[in-house]
PDB file of N, CA and C in Angstrom:
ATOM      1  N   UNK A   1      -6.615  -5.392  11.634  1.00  0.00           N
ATOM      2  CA  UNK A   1      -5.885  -6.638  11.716  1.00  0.00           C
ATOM      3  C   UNK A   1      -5.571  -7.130  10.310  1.00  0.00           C
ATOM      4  N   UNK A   2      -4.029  -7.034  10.139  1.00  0.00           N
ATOM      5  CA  UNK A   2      -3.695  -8.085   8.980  1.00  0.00           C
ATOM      6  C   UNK A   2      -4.104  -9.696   9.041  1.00  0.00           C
ATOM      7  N   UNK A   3      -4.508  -9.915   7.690  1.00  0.00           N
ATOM      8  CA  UNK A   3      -4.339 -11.512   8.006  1.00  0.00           C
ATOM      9  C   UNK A   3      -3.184 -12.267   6.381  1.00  0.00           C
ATOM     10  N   UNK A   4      -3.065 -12.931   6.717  1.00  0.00           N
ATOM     11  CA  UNK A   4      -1.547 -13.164   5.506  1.00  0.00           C
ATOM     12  C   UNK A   4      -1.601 -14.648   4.979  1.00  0.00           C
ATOM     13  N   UNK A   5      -2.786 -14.677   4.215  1.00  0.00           N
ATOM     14  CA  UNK A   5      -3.526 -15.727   3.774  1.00  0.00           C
ATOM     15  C   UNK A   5      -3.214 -16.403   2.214  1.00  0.00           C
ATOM     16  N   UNK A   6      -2.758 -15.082   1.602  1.00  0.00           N
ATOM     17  CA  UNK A   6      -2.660 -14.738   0.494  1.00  0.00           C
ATOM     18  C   UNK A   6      -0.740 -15.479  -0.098  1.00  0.00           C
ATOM     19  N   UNK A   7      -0.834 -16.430  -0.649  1.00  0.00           N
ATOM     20  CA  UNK A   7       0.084 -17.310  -1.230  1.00  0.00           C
ATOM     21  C   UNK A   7       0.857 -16.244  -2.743  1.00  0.00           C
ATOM     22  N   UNK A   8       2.229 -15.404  -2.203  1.00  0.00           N
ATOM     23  CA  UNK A   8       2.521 -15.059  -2.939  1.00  0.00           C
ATOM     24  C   UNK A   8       3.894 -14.048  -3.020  1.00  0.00           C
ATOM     25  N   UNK A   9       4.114 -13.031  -3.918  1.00  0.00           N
ATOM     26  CA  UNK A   9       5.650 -12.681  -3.391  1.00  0.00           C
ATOM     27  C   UNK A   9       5.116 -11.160  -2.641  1.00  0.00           C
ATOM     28  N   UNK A  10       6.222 -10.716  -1.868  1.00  0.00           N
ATOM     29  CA  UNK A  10       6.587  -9.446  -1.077  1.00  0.00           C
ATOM     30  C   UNK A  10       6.508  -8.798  -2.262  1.00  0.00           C
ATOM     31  N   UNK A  11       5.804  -7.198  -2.175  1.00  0.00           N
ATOM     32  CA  UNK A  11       6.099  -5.992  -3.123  1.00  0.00           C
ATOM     33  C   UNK A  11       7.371  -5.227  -2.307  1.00  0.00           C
ATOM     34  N   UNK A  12       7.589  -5.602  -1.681  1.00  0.00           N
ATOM     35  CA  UNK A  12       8.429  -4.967  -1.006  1.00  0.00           C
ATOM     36  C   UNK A  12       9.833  -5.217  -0.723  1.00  0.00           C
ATOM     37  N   UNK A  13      10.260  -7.073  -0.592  1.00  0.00           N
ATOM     38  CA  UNK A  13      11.175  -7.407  -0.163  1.00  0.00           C
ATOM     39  C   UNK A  13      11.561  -8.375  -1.254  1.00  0.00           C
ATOM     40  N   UNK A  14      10.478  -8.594  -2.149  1.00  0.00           N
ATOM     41  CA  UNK A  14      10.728  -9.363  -3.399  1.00  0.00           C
ATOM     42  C   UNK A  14      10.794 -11.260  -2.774  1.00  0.00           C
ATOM     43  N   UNK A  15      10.007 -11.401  -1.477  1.00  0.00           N
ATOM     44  CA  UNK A  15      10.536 -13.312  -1.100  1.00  0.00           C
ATOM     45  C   UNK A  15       8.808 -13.328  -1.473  1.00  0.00           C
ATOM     46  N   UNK A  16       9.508 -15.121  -1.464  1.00  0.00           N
ATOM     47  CA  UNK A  16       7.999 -15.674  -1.886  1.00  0.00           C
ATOM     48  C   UNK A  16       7.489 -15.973  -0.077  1.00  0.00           C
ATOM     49  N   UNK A  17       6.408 -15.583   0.131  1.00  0.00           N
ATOM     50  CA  UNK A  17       5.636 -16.068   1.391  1.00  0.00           C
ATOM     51  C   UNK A  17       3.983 -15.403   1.258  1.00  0.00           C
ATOM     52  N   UNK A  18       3.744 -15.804   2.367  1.00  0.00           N
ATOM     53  CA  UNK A  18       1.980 -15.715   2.727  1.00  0.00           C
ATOM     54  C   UNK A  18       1.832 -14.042   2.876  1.00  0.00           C
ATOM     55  N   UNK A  19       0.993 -13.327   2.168  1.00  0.00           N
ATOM     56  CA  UNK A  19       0.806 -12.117   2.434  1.00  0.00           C
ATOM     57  C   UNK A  19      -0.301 -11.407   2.498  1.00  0.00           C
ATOM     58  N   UNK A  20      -0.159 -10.231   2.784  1.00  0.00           N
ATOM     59  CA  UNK A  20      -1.574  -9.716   2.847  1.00  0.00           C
ATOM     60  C   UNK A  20      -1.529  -8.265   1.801  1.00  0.00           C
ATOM     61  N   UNK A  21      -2.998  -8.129   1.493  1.00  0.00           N
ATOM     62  CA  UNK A  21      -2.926  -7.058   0.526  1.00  0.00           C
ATOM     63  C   UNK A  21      -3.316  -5.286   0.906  1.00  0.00           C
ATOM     64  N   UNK A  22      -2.469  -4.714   0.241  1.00  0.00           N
ATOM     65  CA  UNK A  22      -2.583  -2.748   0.770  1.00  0.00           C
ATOM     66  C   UNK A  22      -3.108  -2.596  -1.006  1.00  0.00           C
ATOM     67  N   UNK A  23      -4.052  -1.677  -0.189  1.00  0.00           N
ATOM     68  CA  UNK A  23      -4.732  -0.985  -1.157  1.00  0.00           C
ATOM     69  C   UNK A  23      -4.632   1.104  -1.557  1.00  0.00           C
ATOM     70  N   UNK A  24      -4.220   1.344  -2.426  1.00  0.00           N
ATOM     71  CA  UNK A  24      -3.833   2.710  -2.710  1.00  0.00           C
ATOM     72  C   UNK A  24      -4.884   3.355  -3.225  1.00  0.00           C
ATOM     73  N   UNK A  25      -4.954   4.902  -2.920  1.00  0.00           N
ATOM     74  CA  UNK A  25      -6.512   5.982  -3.621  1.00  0.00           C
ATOM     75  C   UNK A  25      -6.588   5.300  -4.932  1.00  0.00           C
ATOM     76  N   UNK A  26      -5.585   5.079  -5.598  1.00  0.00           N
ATOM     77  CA  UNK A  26      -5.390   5.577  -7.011  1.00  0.00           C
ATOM     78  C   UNK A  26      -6.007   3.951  -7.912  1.00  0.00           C
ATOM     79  N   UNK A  27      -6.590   2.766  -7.101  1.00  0.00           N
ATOM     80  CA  UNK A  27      -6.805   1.798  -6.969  1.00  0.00           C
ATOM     81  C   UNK A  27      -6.128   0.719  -7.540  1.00  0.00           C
ATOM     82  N   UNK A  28      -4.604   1.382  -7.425  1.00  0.00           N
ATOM     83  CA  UNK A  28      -3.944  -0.409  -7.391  1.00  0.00           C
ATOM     84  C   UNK A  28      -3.598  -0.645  -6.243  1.00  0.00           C
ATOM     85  N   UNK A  29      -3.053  -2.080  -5.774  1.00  0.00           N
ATOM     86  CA  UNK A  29      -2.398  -2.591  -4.596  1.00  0.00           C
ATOM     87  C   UNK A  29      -0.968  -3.078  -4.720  1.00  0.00           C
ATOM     88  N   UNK A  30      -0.820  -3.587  -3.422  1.00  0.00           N
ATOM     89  CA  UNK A  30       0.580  -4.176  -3.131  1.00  0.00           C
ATOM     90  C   UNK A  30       0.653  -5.134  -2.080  1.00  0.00           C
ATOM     91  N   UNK A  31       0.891  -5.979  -2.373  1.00  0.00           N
ATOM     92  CA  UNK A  31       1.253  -7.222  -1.044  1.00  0.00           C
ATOM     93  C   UNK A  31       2.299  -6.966  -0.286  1.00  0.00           C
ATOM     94  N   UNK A  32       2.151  -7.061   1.310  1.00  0.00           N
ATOM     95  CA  UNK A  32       3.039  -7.342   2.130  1.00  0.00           C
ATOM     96  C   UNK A  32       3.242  -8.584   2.620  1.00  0.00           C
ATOM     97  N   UNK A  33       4.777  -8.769   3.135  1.00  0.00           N
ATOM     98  CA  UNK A  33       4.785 -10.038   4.009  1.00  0.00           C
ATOM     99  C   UNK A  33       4.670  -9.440   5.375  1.00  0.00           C
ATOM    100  N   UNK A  34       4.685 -10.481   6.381  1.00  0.00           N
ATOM    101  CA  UNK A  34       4.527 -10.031   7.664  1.00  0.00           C
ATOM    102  C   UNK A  34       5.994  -9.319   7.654  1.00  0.00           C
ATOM    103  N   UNK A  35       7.155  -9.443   7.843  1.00  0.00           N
ATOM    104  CA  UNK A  35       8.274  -9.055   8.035  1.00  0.00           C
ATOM    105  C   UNK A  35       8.137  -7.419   7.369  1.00  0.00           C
ATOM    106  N   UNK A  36       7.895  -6.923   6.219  1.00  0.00           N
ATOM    107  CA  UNK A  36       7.629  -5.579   5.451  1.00  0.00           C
ATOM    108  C   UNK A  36       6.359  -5.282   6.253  1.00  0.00           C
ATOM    109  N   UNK A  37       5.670  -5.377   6.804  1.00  0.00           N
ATOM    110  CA  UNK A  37       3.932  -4.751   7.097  1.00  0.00           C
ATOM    111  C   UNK A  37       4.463  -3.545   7.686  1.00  0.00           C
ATOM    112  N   UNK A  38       4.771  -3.288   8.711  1.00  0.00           N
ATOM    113  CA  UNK A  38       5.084  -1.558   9.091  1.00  0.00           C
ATOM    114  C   UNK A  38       5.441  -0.548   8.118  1.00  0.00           C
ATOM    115  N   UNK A  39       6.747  -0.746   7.221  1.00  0.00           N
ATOM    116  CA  UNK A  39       6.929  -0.588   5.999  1.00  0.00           C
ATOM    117  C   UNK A  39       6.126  -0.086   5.163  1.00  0.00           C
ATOM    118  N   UNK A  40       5.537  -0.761   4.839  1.00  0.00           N
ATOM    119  CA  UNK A  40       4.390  -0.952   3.805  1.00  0.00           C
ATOM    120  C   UNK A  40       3.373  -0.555   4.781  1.00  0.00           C
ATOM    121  N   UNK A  41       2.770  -0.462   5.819  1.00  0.00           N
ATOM    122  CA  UNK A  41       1.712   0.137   5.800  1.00  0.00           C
ATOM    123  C   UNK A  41       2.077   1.985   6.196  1.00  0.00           C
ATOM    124  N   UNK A  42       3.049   2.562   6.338  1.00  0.00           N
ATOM    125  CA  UNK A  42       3.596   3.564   6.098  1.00  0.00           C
ATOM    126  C   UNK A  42       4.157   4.471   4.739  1.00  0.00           C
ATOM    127  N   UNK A  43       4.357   3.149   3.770  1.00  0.00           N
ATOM    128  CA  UNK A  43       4.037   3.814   2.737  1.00  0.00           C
ATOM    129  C   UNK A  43       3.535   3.553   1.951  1.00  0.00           C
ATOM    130  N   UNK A  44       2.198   2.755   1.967  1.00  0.00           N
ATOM    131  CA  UNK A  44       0.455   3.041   1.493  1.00  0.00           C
ATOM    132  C   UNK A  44       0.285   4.455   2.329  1.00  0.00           C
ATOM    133  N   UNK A  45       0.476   4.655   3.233  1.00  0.00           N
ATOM    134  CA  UNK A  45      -0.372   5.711   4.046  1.00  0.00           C
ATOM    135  C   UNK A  45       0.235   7.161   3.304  1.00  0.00           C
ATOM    136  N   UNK A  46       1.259   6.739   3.292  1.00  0.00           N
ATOM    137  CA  UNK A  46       2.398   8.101   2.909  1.00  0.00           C
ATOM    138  C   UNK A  46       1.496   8.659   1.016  1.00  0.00           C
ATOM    139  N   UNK A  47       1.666   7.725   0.302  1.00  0.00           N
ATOM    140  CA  UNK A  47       1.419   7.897  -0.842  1.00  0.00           C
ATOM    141  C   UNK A  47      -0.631   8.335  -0.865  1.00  0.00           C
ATOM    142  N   UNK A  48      -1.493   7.835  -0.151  1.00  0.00           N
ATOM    143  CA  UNK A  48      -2.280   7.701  -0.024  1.00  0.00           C
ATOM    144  C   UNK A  48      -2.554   9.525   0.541  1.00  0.00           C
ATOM    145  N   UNK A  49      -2.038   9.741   1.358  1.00  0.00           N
ATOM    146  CA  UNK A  49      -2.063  11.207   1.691  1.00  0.00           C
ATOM    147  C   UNK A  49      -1.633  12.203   0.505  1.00  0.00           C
ATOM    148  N   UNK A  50      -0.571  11.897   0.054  1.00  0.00           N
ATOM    149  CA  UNK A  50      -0.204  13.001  -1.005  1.00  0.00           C
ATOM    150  C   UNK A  50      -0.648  12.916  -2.072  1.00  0.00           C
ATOM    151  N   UNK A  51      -1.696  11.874  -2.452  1.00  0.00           N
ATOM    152  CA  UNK A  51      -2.476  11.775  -3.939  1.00  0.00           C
ATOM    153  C   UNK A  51      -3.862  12.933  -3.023  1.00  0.00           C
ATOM    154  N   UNK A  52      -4.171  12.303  -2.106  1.00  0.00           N
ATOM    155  CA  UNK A  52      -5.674  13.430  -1.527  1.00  0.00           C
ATOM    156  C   UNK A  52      -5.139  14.923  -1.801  1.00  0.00           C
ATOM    157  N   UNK A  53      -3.883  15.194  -1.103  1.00  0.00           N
ATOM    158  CA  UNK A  53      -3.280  16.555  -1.066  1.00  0.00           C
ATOM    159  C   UNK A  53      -3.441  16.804  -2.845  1.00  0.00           C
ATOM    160  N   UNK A  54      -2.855  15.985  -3.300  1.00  0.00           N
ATOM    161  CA  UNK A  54      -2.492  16.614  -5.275  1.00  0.00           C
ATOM    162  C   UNK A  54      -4.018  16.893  -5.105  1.00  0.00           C
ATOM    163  N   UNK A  55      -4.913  15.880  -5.056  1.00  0.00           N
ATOM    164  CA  UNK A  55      -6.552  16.418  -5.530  1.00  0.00           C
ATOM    165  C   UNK A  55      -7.055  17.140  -5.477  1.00  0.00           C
ATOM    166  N   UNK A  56      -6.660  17.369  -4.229  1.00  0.00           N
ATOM    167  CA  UNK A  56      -7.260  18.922  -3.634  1.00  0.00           C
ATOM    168  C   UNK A  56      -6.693  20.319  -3.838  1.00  0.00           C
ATOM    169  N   UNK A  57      -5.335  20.122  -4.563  1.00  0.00           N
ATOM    170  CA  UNK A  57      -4.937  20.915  -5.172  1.00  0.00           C
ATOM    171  C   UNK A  57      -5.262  21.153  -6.226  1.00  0.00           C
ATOM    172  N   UNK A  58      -5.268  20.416  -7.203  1.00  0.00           N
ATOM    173  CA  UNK A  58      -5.862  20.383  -8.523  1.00  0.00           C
ATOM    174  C   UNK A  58      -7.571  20.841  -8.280  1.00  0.00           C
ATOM    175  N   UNK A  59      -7.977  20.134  -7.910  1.00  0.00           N
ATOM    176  CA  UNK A  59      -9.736  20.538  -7.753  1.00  0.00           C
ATOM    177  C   UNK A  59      -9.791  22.062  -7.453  1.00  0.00           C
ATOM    178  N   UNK A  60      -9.253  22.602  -6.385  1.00  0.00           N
ATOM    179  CA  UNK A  60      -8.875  24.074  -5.693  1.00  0.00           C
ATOM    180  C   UNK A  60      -8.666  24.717  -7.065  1.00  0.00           C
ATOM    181  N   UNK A  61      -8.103  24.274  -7.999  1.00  0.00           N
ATOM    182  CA  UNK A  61      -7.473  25.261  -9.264  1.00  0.00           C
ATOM    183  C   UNK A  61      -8.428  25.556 -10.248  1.00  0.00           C
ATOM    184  N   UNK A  62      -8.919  24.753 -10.117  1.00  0.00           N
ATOM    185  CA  UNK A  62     -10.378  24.646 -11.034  1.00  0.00           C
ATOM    186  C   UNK A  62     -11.330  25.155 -11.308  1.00  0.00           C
TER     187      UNK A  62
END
């Protein structure tokens, strides 16, 4: 469950409103508004997968 508590702008759509925060492997984040959340939680997920994949590639080489 999102909650959109957070007083501030869209990473996504660039408006000022209430948002909630996505968190990435690589440990920065990004705020969504409710309107971007599918969006955005598709691509946290997206990016979040292909940093594990690079790792495990890289580590594998090693």
């Amino acid at each position: 469950m999102h909650t959109f508590t957070i007083e501030g702008f869209c990473d996504w759509c660039q408006t000022p409103s209430f948002v909630t925060k996505h968190e990435y492997i690589d440990g920065l984040c990004h705020h969504s508004c409710e309107k971007c959340l599918s969006f955005a939680i598709m691509d946290v997920k997206q990016f979040n997968q292909a940093e594990i994949e690079f790792r495990n590639r890289s580590s594998a080489q090693s």
